[in-house]
PDB file of N, CA and C in Angstrom:
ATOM      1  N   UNK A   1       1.773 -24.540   4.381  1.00  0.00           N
ATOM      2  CA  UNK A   1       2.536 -25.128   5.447  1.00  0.00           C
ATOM      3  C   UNK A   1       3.562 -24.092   5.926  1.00  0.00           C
ATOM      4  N   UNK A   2       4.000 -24.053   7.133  1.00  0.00           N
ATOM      5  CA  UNK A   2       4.414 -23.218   7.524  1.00  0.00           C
ATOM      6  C   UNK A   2       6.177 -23.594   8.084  1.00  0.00           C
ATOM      7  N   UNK A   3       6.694 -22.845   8.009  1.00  0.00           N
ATOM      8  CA  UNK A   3       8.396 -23.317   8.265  1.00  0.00           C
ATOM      9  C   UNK A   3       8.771 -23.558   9.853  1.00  0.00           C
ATOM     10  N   UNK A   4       9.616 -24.581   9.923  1.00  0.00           N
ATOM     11  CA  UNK A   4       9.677 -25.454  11.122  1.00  0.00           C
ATOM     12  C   UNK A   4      10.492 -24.409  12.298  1.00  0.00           C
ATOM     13  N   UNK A   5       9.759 -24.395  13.654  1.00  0.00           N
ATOM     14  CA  UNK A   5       9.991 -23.545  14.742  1.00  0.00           C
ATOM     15  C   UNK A   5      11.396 -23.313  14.349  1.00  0.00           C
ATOM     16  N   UNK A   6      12.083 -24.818  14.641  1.00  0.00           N
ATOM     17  CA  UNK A   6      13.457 -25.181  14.845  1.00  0.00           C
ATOM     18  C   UNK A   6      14.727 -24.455  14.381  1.00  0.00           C
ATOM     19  N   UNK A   7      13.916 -24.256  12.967  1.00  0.00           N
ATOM     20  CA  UNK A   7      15.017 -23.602  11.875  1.00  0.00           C
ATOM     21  C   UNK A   7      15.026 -21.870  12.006  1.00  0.00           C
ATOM     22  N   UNK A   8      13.429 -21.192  12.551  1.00  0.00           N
ATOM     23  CA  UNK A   8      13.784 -19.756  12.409  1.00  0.00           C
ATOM     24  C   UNK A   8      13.054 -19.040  11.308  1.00  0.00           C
ATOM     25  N   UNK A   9      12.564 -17.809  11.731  1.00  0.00           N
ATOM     26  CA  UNK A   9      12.258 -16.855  10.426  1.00  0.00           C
ATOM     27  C   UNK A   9      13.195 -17.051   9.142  1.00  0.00           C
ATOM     28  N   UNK A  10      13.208 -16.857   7.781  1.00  0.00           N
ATOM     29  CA  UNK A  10      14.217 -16.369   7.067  1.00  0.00           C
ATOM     30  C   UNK A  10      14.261 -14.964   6.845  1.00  0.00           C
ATOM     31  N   UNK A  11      14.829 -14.506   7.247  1.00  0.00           N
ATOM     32  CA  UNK A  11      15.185 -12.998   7.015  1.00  0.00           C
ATOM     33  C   UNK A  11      16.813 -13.001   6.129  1.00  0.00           C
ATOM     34  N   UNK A  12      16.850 -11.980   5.300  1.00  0.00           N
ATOM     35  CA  UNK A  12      17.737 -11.691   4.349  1.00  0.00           C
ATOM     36  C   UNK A  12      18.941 -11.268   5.015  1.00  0.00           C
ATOM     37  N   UNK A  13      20.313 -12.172   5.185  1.00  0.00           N
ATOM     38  CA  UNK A  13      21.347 -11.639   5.992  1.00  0.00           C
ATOM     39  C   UNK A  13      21.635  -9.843   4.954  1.00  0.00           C
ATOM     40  N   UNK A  14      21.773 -10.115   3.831  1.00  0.00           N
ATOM     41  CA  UNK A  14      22.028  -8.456   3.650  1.00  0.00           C
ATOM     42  C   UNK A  14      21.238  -7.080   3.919  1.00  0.00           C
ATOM     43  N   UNK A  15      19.707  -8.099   3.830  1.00  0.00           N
ATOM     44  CA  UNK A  15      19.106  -6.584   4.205  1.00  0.00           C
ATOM     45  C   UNK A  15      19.119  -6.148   5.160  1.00  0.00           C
ATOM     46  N   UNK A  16      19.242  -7.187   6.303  1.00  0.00           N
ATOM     47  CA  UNK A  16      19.473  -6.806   8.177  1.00  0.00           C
ATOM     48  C   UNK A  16      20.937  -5.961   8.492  1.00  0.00           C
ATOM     49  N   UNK A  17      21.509  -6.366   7.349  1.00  0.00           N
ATOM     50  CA  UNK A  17      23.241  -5.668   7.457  1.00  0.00           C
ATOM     51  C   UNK A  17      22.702  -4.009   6.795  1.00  0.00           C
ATOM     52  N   UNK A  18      22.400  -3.672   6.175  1.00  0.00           N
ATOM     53  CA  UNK A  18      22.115  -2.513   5.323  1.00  0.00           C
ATOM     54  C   UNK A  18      21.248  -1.777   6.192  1.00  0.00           C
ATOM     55  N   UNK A  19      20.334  -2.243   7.321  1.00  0.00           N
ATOM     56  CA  UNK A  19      19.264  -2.049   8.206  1.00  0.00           C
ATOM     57  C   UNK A  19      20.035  -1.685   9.356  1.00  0.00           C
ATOM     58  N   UNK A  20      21.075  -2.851   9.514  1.00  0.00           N
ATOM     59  CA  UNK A  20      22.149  -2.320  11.098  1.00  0.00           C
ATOM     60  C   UNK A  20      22.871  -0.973  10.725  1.00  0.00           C
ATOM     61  N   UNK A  21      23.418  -0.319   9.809  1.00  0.00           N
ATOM     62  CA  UNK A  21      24.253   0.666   9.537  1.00  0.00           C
ATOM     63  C   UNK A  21      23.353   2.027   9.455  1.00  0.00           C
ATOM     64  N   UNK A  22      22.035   1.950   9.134  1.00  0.00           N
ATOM     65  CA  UNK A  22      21.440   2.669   9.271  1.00  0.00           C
ATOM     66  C   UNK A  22      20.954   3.246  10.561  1.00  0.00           C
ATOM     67  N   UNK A  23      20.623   4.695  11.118  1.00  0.00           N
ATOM     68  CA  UNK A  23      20.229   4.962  12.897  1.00  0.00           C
ATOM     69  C   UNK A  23      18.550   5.150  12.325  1.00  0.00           C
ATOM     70  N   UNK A  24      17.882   5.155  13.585  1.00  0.00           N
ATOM     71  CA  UNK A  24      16.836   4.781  13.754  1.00  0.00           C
ATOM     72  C   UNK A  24      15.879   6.158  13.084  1.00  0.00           C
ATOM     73  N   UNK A  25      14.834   6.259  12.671  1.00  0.00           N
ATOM     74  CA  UNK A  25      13.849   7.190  12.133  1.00  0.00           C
ATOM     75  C   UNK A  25      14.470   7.612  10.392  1.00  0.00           C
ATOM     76  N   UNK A  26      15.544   6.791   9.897  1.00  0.00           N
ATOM     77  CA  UNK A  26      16.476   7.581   8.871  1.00  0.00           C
ATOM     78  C   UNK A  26      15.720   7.310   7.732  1.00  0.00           C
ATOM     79  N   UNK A  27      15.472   8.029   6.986  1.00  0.00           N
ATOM     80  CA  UNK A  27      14.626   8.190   6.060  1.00  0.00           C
ATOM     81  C   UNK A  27      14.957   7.826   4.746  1.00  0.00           C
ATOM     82  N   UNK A  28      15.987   7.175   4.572  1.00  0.00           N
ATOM     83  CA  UNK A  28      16.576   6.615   3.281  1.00  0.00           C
ATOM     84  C   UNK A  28      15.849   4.716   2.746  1.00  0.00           C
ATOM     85  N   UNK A  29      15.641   5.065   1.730  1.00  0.00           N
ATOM     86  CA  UNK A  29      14.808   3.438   1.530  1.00  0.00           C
ATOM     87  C   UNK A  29      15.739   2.374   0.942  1.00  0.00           C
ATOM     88  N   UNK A  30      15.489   1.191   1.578  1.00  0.00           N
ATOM     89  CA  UNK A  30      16.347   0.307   1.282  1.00  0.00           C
ATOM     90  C   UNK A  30      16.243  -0.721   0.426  1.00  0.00           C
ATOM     91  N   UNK A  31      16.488  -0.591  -0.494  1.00  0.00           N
ATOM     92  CA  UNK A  31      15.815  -1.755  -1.932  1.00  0.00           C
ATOM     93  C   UNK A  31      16.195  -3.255  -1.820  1.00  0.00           C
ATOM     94  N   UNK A  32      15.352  -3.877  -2.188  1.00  0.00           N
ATOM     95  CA  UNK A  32      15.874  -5.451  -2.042  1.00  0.00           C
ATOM     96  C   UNK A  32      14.488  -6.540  -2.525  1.00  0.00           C
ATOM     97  N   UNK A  33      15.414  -7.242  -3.203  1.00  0.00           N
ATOM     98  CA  UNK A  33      14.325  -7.981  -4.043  1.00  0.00           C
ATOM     99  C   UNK A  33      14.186  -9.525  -3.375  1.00  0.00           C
ATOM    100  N   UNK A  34      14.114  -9.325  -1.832  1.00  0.00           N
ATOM    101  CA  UNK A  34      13.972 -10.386  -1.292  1.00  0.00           C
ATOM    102  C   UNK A  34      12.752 -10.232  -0.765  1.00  0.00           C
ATOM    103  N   UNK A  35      11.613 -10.685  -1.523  1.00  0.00           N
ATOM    104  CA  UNK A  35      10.222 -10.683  -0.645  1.00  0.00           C
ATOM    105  C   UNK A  35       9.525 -11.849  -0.065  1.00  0.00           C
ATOM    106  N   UNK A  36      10.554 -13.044  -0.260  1.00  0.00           N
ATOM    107  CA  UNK A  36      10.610 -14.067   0.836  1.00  0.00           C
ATOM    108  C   UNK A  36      10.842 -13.777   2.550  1.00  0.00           C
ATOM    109  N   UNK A  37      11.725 -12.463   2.955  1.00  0.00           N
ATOM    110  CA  UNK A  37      11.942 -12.320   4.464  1.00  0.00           C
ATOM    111  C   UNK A  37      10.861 -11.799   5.273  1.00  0.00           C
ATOM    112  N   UNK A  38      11.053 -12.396   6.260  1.00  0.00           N
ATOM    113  CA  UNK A  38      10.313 -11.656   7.025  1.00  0.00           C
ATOM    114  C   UNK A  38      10.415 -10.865   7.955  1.00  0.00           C
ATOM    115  N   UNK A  39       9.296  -9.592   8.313  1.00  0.00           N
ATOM    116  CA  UNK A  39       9.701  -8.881   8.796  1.00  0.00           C
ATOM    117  C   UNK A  39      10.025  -8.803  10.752  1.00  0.00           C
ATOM    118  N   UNK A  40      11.271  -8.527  10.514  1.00  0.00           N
ATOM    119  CA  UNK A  40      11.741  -8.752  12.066  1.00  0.00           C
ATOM    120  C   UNK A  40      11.701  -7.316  12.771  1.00  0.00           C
ATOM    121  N   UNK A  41      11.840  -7.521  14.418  1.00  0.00           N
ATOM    122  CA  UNK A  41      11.484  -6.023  14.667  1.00  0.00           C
ATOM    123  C   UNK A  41      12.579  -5.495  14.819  1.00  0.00           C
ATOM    124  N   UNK A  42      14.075  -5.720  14.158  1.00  0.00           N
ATOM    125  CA  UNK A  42      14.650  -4.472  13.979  1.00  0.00           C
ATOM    126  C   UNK A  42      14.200  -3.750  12.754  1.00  0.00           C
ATOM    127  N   UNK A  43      13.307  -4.279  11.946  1.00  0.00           N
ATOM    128  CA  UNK A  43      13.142  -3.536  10.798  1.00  0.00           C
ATOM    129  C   UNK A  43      11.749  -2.251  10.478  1.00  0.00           C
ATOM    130  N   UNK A  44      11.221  -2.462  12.151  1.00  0.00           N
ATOM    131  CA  UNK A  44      10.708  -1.221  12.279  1.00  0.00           C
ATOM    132  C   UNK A  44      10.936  -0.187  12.603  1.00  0.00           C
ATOM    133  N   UNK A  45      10.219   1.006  12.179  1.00  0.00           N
ATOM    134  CA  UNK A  45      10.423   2.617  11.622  1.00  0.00           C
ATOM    135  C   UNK A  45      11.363   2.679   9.852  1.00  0.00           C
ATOM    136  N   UNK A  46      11.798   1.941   9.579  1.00  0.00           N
ATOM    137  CA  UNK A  46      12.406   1.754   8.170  1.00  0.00           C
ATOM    138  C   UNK A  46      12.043   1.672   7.213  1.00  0.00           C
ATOM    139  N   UNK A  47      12.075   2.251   5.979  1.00  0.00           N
ATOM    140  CA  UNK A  47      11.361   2.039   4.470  1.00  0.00           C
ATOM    141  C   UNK A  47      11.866   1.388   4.067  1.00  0.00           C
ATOM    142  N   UNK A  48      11.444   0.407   3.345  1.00  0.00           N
ATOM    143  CA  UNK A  48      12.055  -0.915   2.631  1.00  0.00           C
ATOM    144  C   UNK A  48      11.638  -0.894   1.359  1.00  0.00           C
ATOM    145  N   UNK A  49      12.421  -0.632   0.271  1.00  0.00           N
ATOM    146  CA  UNK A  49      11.923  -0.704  -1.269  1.00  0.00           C
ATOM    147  C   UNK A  49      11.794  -1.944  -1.856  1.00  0.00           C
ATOM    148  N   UNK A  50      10.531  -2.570  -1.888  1.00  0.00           N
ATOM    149  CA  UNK A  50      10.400  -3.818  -1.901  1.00  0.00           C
ATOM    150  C   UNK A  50       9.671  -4.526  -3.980  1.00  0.00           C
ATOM    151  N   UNK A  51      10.773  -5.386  -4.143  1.00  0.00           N
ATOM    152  CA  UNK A  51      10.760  -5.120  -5.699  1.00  0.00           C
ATOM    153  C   UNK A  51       9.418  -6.027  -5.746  1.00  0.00           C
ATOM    154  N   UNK A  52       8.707  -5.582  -7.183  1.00  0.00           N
ATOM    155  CA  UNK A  52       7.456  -6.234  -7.456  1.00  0.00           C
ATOM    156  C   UNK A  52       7.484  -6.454  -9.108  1.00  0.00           C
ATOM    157  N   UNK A  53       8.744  -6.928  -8.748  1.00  0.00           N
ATOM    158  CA  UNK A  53       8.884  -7.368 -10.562  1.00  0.00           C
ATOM    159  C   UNK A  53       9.555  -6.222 -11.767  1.00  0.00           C
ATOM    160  N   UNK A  54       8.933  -5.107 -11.142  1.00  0.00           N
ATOM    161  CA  UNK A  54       9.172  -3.907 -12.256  1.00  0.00           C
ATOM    162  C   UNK A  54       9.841  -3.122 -11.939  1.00  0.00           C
ATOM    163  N   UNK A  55       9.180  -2.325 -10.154  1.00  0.00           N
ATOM    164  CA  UNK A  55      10.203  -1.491  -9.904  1.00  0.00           C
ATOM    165  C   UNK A  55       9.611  -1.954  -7.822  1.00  0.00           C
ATOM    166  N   UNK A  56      10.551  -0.526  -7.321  1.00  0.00           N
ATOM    167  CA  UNK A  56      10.636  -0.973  -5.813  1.00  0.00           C
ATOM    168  C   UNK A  56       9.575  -0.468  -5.113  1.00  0.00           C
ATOM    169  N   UNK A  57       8.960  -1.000  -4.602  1.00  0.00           N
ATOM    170  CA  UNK A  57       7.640   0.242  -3.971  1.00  0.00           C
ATOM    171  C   UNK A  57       8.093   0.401  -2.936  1.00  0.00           C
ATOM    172  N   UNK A  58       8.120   1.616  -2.191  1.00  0.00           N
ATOM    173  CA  UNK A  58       8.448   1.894  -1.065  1.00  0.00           C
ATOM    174  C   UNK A  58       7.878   1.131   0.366  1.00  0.00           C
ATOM    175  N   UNK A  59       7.731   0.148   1.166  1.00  0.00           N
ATOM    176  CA  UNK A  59       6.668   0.459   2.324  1.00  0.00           C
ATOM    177  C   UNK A  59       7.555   0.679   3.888  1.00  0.00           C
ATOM    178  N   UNK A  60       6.880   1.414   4.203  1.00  0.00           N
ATOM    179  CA  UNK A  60       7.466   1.627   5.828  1.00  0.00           C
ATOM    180  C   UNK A  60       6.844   0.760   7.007  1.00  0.00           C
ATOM    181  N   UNK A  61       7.491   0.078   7.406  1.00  0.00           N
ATOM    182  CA  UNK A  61       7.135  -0.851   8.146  1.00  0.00           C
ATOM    183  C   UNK A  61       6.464  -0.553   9.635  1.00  0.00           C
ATOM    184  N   UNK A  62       5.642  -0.729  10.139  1.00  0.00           N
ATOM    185  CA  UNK A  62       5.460  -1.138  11.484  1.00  0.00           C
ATOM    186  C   UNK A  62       5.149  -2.092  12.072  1.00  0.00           C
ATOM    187  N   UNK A  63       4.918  -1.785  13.736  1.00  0.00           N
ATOM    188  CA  UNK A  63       4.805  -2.905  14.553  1.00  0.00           C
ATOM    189  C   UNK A  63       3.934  -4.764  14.100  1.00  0.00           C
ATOM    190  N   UNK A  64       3.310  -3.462  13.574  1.00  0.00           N
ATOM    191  CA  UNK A  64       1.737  -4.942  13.126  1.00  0.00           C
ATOM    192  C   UNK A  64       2.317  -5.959  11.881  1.00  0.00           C
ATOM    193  N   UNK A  65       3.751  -5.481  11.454  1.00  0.00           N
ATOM    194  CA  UNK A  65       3.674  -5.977  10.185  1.00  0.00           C
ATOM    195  C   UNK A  65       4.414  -7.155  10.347  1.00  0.00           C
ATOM    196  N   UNK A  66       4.950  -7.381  11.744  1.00  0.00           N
ATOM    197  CA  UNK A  66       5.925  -7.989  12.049  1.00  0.00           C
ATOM    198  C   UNK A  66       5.831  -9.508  12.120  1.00  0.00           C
ATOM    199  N   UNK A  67       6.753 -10.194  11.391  1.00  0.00           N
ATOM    200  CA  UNK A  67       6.260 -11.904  11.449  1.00  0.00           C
ATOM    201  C   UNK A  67       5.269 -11.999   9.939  1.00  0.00           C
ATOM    202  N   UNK A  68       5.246 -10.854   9.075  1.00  0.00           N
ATOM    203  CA  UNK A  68       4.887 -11.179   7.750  1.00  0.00           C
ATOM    204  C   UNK A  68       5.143 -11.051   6.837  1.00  0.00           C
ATOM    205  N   UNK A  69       5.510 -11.119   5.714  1.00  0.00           N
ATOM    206  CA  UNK A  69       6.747 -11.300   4.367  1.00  0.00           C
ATOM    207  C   UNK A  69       6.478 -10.176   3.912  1.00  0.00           C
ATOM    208  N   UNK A  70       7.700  -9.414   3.472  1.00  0.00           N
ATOM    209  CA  UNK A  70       7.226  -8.265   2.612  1.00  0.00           C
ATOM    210  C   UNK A  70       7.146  -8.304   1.502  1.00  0.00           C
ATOM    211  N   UNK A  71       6.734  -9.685   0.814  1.00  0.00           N
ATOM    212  CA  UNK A  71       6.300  -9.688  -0.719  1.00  0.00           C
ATOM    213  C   UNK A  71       5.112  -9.393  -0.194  1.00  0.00           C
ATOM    214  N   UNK A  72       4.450  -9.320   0.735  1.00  0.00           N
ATOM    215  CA  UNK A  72       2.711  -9.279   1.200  1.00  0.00           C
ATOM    216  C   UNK A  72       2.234  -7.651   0.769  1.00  0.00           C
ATOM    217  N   UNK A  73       3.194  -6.736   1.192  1.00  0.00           N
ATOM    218  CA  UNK A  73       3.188  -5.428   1.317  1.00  0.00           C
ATOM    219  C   UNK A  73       3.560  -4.948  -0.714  1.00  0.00           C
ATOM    220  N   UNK A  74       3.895  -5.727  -1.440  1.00  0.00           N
ATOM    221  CA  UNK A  74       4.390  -5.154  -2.444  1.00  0.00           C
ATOM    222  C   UNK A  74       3.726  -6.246  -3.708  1.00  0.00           C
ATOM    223  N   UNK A  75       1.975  -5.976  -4.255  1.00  0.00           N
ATOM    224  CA  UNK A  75       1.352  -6.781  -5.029  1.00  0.00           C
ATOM    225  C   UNK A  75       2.296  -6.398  -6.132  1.00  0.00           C
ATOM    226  N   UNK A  76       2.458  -7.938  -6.764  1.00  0.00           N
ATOM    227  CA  UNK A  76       2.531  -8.070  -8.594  1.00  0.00           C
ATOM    228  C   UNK A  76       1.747  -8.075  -9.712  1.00  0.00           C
ATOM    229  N   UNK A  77       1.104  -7.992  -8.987  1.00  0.00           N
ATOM    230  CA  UNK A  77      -0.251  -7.745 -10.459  1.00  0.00           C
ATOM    231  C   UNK A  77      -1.553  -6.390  -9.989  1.00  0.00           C
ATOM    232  N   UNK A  78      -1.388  -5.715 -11.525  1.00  0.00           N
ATOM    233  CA  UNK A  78      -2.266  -4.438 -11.139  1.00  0.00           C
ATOM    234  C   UNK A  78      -3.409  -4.858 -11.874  1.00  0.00           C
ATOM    235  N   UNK A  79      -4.618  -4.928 -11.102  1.00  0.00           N
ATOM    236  CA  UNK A  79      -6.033  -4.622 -11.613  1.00  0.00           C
ATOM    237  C   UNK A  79      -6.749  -3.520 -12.158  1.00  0.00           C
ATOM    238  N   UNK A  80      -6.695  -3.853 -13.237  1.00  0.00           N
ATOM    239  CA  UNK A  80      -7.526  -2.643 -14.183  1.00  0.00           C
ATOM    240  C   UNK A  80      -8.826  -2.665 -14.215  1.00  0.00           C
ATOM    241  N   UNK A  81      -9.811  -3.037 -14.906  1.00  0.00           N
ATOM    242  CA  UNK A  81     -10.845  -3.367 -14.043  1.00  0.00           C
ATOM    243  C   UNK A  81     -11.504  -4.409 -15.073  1.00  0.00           C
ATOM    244  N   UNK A  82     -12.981  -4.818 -15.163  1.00  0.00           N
ATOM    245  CA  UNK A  82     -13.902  -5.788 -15.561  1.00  0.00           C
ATOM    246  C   UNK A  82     -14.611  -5.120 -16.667  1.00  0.00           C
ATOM    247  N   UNK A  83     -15.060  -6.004 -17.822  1.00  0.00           N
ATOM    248  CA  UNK A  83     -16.160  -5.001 -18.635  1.00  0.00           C
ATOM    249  C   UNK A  83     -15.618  -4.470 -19.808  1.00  0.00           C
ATOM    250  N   UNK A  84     -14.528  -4.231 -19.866  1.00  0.00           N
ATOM    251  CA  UNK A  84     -13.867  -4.073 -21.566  1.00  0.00           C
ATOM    252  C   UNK A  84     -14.516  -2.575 -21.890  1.00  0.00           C
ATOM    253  N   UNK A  85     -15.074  -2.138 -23.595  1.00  0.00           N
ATOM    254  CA  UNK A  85     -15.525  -1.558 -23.858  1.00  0.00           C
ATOM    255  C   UNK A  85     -16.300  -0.446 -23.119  1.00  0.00           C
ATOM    256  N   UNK A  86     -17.755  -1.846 -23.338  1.00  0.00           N
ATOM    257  CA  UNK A  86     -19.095  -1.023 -23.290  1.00  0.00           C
ATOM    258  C   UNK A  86     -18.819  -0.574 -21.917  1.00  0.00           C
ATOM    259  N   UNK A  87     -18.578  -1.049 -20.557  1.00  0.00           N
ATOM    260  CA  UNK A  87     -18.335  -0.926 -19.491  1.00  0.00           C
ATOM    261  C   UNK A  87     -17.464   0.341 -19.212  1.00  0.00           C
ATOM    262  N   UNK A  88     -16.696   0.828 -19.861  1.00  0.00           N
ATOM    263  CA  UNK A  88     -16.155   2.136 -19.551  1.00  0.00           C
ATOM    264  C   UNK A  88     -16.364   3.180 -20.226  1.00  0.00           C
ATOM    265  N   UNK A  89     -17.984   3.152 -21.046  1.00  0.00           N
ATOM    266  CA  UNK A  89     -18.551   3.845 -21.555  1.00  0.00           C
ATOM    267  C   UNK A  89     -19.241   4.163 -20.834  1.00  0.00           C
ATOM    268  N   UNK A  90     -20.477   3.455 -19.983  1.00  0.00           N
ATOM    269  CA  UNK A  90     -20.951   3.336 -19.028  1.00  0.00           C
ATOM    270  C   UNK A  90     -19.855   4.167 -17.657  1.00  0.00           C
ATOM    271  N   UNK A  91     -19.066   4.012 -17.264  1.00  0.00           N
ATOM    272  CA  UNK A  91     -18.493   4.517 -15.996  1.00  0.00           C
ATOM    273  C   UNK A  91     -18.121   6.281 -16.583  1.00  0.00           C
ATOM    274  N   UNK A  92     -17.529   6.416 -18.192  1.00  0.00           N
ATOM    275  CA  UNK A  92     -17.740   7.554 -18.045  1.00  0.00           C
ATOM    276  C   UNK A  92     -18.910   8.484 -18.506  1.00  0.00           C
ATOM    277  N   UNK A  93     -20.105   7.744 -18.584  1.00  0.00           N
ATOM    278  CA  UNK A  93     -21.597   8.458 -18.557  1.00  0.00           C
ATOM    279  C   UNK A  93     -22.040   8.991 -17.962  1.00  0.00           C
ATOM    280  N   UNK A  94     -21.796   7.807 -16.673  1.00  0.00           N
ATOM    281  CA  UNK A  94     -21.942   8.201 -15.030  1.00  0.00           C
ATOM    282  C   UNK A  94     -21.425   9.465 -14.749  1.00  0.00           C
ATOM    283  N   UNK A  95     -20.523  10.016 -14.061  1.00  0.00           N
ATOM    284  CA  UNK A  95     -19.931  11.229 -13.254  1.00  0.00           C
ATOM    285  C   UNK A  95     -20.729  12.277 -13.984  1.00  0.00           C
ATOM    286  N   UNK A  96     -21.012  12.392 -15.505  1.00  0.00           N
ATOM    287  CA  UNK A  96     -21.717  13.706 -15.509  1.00  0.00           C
ATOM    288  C   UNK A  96     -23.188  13.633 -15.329  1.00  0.00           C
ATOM    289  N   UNK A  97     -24.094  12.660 -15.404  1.00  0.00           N
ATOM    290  CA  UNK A  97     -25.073  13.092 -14.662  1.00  0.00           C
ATOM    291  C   UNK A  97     -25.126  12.784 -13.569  1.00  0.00           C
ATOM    292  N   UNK A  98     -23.942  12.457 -12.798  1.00  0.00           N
ATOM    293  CA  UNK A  98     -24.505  12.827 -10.694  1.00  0.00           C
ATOM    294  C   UNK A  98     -23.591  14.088 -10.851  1.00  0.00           C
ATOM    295  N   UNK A  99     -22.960  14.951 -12.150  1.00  0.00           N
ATOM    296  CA  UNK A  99     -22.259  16.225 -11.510  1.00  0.00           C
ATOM    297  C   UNK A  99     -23.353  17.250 -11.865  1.00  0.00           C
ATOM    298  N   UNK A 100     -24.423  17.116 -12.316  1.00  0.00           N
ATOM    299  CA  UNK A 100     -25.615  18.178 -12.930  1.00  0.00           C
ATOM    300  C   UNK A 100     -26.990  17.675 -12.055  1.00  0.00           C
ATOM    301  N   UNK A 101     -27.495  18.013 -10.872  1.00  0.00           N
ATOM    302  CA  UNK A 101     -28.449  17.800  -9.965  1.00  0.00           C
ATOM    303  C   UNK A 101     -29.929  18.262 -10.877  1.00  0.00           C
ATOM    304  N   UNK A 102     -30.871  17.263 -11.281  1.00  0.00           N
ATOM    305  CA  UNK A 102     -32.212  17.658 -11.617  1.00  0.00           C
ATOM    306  C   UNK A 102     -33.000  18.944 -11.579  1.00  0.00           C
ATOM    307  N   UNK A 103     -32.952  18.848  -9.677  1.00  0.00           N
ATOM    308  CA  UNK A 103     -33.352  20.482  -9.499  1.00  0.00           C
ATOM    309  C   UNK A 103     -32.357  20.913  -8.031  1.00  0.00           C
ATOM    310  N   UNK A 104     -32.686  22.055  -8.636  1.00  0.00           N
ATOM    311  CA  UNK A 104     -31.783  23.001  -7.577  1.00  0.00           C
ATOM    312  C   UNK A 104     -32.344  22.670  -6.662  1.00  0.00           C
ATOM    313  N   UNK A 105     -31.005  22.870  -4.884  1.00  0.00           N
ATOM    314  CA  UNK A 105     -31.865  23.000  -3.896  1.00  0.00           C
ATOM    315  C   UNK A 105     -32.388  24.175  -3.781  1.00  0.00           C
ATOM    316  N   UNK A 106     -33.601  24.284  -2.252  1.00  0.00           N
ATOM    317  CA  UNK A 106     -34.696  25.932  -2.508  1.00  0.00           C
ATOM    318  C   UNK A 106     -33.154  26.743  -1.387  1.00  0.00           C
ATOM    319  N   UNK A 107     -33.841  27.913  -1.752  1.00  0.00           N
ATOM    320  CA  UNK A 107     -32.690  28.809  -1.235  1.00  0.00           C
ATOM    321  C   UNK A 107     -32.996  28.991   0.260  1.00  0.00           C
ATOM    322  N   UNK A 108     -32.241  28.972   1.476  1.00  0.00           N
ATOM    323  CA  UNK A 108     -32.353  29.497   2.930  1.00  0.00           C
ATOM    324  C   UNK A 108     -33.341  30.652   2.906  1.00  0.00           C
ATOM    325  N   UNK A 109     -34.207  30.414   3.557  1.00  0.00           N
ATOM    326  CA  UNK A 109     -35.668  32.030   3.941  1.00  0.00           C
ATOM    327  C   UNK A 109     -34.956  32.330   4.803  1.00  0.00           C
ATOM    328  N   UNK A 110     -35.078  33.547   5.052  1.00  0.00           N
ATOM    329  CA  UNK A 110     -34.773  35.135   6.071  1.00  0.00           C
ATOM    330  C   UNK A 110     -35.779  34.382   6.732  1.00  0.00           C
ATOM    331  N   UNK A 111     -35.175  34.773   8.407  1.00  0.00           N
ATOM    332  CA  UNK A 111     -35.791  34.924   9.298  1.00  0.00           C
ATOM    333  C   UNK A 111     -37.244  35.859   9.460  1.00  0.00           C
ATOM    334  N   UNK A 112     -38.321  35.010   9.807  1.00  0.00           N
ATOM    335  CA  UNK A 112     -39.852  36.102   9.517  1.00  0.00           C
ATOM    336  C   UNK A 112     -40.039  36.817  10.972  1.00  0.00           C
ATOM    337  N   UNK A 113     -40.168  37.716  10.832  1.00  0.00           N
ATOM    338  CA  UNK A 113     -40.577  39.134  11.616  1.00  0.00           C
ATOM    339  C   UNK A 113     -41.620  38.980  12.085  1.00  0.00           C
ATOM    340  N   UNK A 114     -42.010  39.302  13.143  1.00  0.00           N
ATOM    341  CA  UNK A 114     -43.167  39.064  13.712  1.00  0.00           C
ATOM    342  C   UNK A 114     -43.678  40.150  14.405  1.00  0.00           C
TER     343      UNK A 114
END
């Protein structure tokens, strides 16, 4: 469900304050563990260090991102992968035989003389 016209985006009064003091293209990132706000368009060209539980990931915002939460931009959970064991025995089997080719390719022929 989505939040009522009436009331407004929520955007973070401090991070928009920390965002106003800053000039435009400035390359300093701004940390904040509000990943409920959303992103408004003064907050494009800006890096926003956006917390994900552990630490801040950087993302730089643009146009497209605008009107969508930046918890969206900053996942909490890292995927390692499926398969346990035997399965990453298997993945590292793989890379060395596609890095050793069966047979050589044939070598470029010289141009024939005629």
């Amino acid at each position: 469900m989505s939040r009522s016209l009436k009331k407004g985006p929520f955007v973070d009064e401090k991070l928009l304050a920390k965002i106003a003091k800053l000039r435009r293209g400035d390359k300093t990132v701004v940390k904040t563990w509000s990943r409920a706000s959303q992103i408004a368009p003064e907050m494009v060209g800006f890096t926003i260090g956006v917390h994900n539980g552990k630490v801040h990931l950087p993302v730089y915002v643009v146009e497209n991102m605008v009107g969508h939460r930046l918890g969206e931009f900053a996942p909490t959970r890292k995927f390692l992968r499926h398969g346990g064991k035997m399965q990453k025995e298997l993945e590292q089997g793989a890379p060395a035989v596609a890095a050793a080719p069966a047979t050589p390719a044939p070598a470029a022929s010289a141009k024939k003389e005629s």
